[in-house]
PDB file of N, CA and C in Angstrom:
ATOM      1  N   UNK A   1      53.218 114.114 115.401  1.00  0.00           N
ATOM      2  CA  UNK A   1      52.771 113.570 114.137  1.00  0.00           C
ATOM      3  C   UNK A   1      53.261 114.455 113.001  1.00  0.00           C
ATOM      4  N   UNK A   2      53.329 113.817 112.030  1.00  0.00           N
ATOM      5  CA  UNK A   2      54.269 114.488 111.015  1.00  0.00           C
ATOM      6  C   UNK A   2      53.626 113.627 109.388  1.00  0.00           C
ATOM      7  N   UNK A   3      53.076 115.406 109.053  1.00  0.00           N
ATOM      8  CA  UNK A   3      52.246 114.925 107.323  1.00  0.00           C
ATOM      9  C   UNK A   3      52.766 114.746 106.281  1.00  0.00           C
ATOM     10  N   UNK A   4      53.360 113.827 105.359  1.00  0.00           N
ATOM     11  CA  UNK A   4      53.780 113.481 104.165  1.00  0.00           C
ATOM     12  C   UNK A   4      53.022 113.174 103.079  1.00  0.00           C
ATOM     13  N   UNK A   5      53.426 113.391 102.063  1.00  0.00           N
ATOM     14  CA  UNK A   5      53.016 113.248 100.861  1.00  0.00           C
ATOM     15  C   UNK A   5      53.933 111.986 100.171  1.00  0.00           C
ATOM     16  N   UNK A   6      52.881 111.118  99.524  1.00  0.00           N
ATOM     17  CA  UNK A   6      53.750 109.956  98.570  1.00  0.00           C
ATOM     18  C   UNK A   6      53.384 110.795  97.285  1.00  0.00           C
ATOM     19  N   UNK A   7      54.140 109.776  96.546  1.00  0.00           N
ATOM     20  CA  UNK A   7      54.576 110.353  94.862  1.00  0.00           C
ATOM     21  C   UNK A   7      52.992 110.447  94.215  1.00  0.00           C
ATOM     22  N   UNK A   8      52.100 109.447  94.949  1.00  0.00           N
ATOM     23  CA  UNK A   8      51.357 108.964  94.447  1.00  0.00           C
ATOM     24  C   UNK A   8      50.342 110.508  94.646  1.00  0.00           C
ATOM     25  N   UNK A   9      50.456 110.758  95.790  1.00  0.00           N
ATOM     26  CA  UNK A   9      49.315 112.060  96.034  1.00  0.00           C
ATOM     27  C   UNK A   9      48.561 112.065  97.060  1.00  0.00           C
ATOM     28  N   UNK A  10      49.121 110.576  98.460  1.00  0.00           N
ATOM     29  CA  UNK A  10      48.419 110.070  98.925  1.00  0.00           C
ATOM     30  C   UNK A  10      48.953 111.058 100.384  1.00  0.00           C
ATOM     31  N   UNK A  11      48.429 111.569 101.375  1.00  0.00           N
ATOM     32  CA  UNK A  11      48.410 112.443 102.453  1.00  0.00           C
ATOM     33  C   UNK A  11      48.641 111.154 103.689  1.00  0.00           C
ATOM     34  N   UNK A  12      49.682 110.710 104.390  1.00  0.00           N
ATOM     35  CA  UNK A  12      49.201 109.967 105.566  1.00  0.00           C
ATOM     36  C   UNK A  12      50.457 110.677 106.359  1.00  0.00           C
ATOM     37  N   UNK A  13      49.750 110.054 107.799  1.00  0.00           N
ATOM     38  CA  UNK A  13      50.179 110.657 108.912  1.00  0.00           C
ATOM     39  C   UNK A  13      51.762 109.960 109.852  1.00  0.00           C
ATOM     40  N   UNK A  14      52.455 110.408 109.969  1.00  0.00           N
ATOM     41  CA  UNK A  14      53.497 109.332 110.395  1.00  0.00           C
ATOM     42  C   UNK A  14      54.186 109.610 111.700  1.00  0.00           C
ATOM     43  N   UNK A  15      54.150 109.148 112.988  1.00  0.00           N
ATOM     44  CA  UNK A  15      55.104 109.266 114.289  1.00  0.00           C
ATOM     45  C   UNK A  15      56.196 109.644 113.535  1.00  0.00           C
ATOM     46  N   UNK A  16      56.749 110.728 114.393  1.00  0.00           N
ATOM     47  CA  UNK A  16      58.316 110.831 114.555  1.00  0.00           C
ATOM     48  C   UNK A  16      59.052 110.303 115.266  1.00  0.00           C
ATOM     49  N   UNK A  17      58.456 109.831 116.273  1.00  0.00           N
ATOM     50  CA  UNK A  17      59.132 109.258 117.380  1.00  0.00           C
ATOM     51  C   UNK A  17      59.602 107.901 117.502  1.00  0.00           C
ATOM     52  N   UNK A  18      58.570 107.355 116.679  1.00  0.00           N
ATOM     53  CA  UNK A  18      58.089 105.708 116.524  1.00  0.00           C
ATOM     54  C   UNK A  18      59.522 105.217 115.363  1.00  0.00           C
ATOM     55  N   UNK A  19      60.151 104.040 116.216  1.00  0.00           N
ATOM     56  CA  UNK A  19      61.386 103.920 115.361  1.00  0.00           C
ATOM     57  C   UNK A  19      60.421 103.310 113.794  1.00  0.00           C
ATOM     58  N   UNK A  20      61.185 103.096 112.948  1.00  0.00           N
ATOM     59  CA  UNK A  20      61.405 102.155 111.825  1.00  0.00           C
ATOM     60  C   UNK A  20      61.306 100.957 111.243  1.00  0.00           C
ATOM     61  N   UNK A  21      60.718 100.113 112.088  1.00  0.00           N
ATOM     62  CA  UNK A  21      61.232  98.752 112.359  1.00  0.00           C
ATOM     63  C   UNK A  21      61.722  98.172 110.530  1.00  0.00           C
ATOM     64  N   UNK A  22      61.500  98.544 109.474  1.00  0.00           N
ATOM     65  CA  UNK A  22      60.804  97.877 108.001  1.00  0.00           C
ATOM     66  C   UNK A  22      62.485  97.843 107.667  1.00  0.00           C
ATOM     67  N   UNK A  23      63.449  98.551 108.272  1.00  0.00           N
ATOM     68  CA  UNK A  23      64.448  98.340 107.491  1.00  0.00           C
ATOM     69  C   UNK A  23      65.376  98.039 108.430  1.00  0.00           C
ATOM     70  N   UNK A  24      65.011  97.559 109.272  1.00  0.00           N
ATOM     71  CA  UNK A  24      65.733  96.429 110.208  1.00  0.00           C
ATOM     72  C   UNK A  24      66.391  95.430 110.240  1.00  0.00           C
ATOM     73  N   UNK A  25      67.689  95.073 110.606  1.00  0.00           N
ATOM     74  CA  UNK A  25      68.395  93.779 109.894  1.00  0.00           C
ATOM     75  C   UNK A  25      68.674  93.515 111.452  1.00  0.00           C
ATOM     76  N   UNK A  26      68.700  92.502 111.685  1.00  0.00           N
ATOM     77  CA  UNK A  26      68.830  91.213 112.938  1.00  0.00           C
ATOM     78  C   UNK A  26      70.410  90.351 112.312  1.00  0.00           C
ATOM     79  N   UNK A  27      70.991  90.567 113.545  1.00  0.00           N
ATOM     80  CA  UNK A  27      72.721  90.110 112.916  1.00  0.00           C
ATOM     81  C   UNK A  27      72.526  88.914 114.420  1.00  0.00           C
ATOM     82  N   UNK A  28      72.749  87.904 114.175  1.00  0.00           N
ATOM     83  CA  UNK A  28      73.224  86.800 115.267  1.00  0.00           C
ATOM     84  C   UNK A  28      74.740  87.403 115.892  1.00  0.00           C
ATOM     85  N   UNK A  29      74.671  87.228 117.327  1.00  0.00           N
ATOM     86  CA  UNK A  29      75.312  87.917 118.374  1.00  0.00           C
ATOM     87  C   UNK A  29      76.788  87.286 117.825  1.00  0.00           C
ATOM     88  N   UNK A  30      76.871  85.700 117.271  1.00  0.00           N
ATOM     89  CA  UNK A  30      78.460  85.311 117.459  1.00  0.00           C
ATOM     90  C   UNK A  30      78.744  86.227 116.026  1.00  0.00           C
ATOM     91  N   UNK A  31      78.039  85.616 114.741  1.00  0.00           N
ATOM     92  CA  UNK A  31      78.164  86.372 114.254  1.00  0.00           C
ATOM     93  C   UNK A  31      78.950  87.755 113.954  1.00  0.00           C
ATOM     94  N   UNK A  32      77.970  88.729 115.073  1.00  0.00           N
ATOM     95  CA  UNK A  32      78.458  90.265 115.376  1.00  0.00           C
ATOM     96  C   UNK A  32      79.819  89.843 116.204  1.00  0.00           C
ATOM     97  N   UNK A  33      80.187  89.431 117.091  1.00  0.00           N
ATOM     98  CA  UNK A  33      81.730  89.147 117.597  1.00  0.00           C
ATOM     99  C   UNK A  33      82.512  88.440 116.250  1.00  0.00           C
ATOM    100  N   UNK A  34      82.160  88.110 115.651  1.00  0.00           N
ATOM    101  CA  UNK A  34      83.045  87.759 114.833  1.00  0.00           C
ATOM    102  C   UNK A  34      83.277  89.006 113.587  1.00  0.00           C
ATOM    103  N   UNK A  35      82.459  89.606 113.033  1.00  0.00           N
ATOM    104  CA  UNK A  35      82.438  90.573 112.739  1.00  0.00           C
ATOM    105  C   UNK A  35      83.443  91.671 113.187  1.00  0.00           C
ATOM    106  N   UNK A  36      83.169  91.981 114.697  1.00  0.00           N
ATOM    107  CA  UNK A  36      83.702  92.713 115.436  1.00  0.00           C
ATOM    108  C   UNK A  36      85.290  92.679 115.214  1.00  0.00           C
ATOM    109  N   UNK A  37      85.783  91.216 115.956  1.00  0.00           N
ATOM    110  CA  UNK A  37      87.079  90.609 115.315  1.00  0.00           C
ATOM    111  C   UNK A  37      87.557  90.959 114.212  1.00  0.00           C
ATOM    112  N   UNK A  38      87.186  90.491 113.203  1.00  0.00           N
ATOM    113  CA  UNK A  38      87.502  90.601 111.859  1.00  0.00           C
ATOM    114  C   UNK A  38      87.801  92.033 112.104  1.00  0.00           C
ATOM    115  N   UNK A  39      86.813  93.027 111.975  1.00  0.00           N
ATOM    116  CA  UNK A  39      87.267  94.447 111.804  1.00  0.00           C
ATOM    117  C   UNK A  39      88.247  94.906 112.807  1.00  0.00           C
ATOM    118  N   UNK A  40      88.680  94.404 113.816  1.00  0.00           N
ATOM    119  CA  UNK A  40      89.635  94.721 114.652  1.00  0.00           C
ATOM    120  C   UNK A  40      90.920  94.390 114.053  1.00  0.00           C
ATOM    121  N   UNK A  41      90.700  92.908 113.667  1.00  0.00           N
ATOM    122  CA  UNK A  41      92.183  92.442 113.053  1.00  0.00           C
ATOM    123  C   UNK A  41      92.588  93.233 111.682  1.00  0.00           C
ATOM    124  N   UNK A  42      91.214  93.694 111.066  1.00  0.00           N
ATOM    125  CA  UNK A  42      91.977  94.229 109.819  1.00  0.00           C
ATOM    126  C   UNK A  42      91.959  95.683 109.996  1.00  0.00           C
ATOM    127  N   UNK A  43      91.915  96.331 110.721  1.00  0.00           N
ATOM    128  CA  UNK A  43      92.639  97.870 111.857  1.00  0.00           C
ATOM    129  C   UNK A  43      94.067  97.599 111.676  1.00  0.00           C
ATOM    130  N   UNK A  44      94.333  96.491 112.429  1.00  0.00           N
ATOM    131  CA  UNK A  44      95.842  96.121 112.825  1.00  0.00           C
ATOM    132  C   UNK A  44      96.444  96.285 112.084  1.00  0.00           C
ATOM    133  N   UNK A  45      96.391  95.128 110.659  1.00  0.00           N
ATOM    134  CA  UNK A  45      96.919  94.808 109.397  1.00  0.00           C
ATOM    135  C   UNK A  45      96.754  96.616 108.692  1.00  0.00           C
ATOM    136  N   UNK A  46      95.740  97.247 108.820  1.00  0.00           N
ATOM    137  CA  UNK A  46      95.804  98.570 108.338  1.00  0.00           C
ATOM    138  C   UNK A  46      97.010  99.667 108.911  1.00  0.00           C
ATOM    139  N   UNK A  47      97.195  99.595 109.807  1.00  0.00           N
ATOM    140  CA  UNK A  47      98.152 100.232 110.929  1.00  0.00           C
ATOM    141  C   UNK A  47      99.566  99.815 110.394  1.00  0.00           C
ATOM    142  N   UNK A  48      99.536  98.426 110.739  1.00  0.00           N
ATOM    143  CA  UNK A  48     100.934  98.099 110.023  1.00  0.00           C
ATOM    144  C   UNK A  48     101.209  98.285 108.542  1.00  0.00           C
ATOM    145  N   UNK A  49     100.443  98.069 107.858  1.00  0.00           N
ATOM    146  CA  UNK A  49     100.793  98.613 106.472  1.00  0.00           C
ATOM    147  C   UNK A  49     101.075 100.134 106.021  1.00  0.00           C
ATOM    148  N   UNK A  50     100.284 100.951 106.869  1.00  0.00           N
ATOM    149  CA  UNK A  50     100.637 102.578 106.856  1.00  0.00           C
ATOM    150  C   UNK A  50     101.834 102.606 107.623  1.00  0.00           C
ATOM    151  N   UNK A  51     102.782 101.700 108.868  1.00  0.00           N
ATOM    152  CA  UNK A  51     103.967 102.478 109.232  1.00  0.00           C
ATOM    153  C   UNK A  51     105.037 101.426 108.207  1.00  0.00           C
ATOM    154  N   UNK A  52     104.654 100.017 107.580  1.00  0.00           N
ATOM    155  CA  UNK A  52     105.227 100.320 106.616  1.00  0.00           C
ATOM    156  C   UNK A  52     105.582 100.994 105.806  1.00  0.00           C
ATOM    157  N   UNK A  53     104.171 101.574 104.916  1.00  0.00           N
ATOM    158  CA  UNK A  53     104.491 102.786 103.891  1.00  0.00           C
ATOM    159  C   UNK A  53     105.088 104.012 104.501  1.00  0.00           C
ATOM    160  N   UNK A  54     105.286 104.161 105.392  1.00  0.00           N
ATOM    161  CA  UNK A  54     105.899 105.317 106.184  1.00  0.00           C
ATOM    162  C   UNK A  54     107.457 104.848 106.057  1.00  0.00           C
ATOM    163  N   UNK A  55     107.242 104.179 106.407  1.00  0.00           N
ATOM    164  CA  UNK A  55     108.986 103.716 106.592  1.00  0.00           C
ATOM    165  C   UNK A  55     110.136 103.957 105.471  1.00  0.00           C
ATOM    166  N   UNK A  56     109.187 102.514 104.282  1.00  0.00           N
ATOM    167  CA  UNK A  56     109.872 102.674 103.029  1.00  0.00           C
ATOM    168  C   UNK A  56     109.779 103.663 102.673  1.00  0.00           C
ATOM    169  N   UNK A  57     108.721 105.045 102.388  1.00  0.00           N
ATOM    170  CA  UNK A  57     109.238 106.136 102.157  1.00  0.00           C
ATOM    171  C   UNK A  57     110.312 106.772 102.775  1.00  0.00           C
ATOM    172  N   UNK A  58     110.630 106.989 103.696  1.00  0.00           N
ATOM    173  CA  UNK A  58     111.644 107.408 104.628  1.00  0.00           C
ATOM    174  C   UNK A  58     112.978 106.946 104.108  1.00  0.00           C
ATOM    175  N   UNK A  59     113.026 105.608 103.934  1.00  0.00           N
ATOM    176  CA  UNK A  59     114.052 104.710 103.194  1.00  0.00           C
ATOM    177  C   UNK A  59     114.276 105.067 102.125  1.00  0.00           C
ATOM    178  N   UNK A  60     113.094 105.375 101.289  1.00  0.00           N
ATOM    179  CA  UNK A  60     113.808 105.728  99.712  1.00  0.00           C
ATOM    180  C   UNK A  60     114.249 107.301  99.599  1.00  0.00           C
ATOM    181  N   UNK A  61     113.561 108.180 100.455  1.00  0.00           N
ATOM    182  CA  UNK A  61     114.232 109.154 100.523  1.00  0.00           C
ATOM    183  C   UNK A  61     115.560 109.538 101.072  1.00  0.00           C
ATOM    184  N   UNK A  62     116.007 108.963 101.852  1.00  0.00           N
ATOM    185  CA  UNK A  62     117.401 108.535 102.509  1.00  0.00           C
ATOM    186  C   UNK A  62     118.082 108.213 101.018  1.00  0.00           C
ATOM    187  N   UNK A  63     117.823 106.729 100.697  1.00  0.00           N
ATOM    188  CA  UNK A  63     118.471 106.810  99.699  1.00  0.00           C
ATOM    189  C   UNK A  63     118.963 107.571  98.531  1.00  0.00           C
ATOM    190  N   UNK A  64     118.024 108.125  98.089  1.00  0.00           N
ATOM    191  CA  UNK A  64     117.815 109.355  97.262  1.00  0.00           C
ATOM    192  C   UNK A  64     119.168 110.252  97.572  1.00  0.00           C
ATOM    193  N   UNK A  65     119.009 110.946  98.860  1.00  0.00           N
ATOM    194  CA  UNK A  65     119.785 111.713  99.402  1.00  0.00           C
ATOM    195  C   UNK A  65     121.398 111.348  99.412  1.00  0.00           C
ATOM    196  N   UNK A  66     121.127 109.533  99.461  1.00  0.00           N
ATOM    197  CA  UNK A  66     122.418 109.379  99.661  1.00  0.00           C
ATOM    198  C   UNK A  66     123.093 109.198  98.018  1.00  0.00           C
ATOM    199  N   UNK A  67     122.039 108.602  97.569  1.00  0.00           N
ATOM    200  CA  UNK A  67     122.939 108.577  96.018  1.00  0.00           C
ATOM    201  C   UNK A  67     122.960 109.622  95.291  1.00  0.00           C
ATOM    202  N   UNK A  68     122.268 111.025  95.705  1.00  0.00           N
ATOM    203  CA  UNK A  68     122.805 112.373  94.903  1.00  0.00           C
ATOM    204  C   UNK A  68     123.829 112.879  95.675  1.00  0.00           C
ATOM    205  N   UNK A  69     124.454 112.761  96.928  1.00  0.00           N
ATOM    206  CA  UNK A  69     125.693 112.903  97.637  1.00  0.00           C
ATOM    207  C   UNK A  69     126.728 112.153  96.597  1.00  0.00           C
ATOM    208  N   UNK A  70     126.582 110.694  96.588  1.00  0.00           N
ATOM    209  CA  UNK A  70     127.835 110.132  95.977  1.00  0.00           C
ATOM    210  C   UNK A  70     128.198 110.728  94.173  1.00  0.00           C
ATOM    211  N   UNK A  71     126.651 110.879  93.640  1.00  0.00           N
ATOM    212  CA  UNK A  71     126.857 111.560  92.518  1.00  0.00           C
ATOM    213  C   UNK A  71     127.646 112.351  91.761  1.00  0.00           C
ATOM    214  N   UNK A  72     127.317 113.610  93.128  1.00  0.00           N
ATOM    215  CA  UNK A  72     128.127 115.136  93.343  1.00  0.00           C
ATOM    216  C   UNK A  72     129.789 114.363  93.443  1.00  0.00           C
ATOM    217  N   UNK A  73     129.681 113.888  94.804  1.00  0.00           N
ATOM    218  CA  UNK A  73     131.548 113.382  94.543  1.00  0.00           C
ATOM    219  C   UNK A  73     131.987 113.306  93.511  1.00  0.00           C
ATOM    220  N   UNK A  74     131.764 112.193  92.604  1.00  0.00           N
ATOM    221  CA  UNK A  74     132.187 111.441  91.501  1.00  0.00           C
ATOM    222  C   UNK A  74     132.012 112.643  90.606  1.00  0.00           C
ATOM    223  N   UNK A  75     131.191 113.030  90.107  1.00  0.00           N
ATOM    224  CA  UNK A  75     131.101 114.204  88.879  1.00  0.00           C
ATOM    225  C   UNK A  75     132.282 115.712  89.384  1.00  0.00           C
ATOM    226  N   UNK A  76     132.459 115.609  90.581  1.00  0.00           N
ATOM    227  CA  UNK A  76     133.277 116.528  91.211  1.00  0.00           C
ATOM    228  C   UNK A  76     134.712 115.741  90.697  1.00  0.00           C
ATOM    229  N   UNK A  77     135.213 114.599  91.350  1.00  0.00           N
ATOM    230  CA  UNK A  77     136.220 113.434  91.477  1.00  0.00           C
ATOM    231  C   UNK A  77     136.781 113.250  89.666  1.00  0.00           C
ATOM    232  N   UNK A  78     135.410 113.103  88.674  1.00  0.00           N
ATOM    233  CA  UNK A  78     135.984 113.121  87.588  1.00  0.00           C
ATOM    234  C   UNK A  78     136.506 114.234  86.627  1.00  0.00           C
ATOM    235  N   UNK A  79     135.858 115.673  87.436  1.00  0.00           N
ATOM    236  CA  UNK A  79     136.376 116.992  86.791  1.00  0.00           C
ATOM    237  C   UNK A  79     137.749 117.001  87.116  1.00  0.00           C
ATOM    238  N   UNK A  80     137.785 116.690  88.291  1.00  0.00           N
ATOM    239  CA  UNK A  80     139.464 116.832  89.008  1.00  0.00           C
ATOM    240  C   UNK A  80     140.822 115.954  88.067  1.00  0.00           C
ATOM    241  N   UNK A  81     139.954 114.507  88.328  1.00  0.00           N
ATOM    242  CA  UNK A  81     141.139 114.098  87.080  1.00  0.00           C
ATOM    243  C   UNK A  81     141.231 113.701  85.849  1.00  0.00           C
ATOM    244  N   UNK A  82     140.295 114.649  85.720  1.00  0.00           N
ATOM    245  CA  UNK A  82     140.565 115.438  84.243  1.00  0.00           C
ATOM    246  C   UNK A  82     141.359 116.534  83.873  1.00  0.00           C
ATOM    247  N   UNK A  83     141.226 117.467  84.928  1.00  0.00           N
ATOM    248  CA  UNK A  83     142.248 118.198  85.310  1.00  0.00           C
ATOM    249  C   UNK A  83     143.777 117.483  85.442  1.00  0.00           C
ATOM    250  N   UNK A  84     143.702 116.590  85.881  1.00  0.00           N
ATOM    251  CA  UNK A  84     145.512 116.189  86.287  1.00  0.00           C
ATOM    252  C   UNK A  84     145.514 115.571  85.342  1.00  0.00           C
ATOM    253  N   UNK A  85     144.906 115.178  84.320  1.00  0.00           N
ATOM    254  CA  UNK A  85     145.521 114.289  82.978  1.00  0.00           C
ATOM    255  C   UNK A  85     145.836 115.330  82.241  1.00  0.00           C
ATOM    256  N   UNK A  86     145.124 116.546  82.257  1.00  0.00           N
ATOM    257  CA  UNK A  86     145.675 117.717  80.985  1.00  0.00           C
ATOM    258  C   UNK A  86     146.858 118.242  82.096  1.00  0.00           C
ATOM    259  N   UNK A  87     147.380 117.991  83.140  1.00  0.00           N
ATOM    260  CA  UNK A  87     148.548 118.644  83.713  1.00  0.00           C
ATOM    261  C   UNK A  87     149.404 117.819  83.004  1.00  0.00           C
ATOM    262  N   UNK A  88     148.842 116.419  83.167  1.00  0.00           N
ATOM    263  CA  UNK A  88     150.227 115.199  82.974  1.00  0.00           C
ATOM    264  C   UNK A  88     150.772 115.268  81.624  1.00  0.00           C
ATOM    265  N   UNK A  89     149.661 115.385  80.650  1.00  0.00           N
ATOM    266  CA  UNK A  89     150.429 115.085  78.891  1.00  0.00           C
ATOM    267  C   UNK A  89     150.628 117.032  78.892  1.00  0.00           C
ATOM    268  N   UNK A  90     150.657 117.517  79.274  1.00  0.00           N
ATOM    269  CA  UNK A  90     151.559 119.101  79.111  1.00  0.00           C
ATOM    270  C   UNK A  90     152.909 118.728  78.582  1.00  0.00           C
ATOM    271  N   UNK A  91     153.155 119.415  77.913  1.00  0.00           N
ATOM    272  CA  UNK A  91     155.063 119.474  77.303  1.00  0.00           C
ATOM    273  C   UNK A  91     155.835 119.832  78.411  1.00  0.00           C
ATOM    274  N   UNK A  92     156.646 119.134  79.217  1.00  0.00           N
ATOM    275  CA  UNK A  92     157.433 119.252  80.288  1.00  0.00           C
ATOM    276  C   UNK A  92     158.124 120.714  79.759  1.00  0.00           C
ATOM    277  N   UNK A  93     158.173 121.677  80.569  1.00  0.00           N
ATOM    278  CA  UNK A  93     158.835 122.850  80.439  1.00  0.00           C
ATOM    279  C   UNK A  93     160.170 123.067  81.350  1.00  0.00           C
ATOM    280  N   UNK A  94     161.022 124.031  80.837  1.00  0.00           N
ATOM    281  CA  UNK A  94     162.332 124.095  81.774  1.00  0.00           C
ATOM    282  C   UNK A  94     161.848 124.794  82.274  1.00  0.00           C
ATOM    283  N   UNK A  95     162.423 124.692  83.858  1.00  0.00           N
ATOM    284  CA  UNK A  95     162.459 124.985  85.427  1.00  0.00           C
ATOM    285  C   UNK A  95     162.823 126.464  84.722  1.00  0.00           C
ATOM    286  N   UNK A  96     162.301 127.208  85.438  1.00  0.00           N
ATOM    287  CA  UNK A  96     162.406 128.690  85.554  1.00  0.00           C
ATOM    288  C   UNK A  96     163.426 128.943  86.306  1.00  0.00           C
ATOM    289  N   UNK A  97     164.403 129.957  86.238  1.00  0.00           N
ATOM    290  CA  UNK A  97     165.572 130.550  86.794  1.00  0.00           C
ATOM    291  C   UNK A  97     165.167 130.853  88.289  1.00  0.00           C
ATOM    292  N   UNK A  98     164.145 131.310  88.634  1.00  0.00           N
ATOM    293  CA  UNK A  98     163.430 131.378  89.938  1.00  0.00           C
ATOM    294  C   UNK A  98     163.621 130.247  90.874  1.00  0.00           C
ATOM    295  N   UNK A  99     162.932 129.345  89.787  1.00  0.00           N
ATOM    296  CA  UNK A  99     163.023 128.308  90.752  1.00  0.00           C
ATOM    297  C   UNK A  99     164.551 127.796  90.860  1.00  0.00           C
ATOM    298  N   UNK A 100     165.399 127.646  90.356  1.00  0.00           N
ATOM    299  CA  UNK A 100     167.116 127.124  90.496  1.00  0.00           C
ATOM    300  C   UNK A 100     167.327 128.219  91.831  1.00  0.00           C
ATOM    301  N   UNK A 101     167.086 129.089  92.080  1.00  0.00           N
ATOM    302  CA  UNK A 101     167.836 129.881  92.265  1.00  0.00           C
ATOM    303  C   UNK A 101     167.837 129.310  94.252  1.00  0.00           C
ATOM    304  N   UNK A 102     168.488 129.549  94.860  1.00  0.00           N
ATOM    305  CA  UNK A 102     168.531 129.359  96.546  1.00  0.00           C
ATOM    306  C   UNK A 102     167.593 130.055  97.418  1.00  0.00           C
TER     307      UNK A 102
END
């Protein structure tokens, strides 16, 4: 037995042992299988939507990876011929004696 106090001031005595019954809810059995169901199927749908989001992340990071690869090329690719356009308009110079020579 176990002594409590209400707000009120009132002293009563209460089982510990003795369930609850006052806040008891009664669920019909198909009901609860259907219930059951439901929360099973939407597990599933939960599951698959997390290795979706797994995935497409995976995917956009790939991508990522792959379009700062092609980036680098091209910004590399356009230093270069930039380089060979300031070779090309250069003032053609005469061949050095070195080079004529055998």
């Amino acid at each position: 037995m176990e002594r409590t106090t209400s707000t009120m001031g009132h002293t009563t005595e209460r089982n510990v042992w003795s369930p609850d019954w006052g806040t008891a809810v009664v669920v019909d059995p198909k009901a609860l299988r259907r219930l059951e169901e439901d929360n099973r199927r939407l597990r599933g749908w939960q599951r698959r939507r997390a290795v979706a989001a797994a995935f497409l992340l995976g995917a956009s990071a790939l991508s990522a990876s792959i379009a700062y690869r092609q980036y680098s090329f091209v910004s590399k690719l356009r230093l270069k011929s930039h380089e060979c356009r300031q070779n090309a308009t250069r003032p053609n110079m005469a061949p050095s004696r070195a080079s004529l020579e055998p």
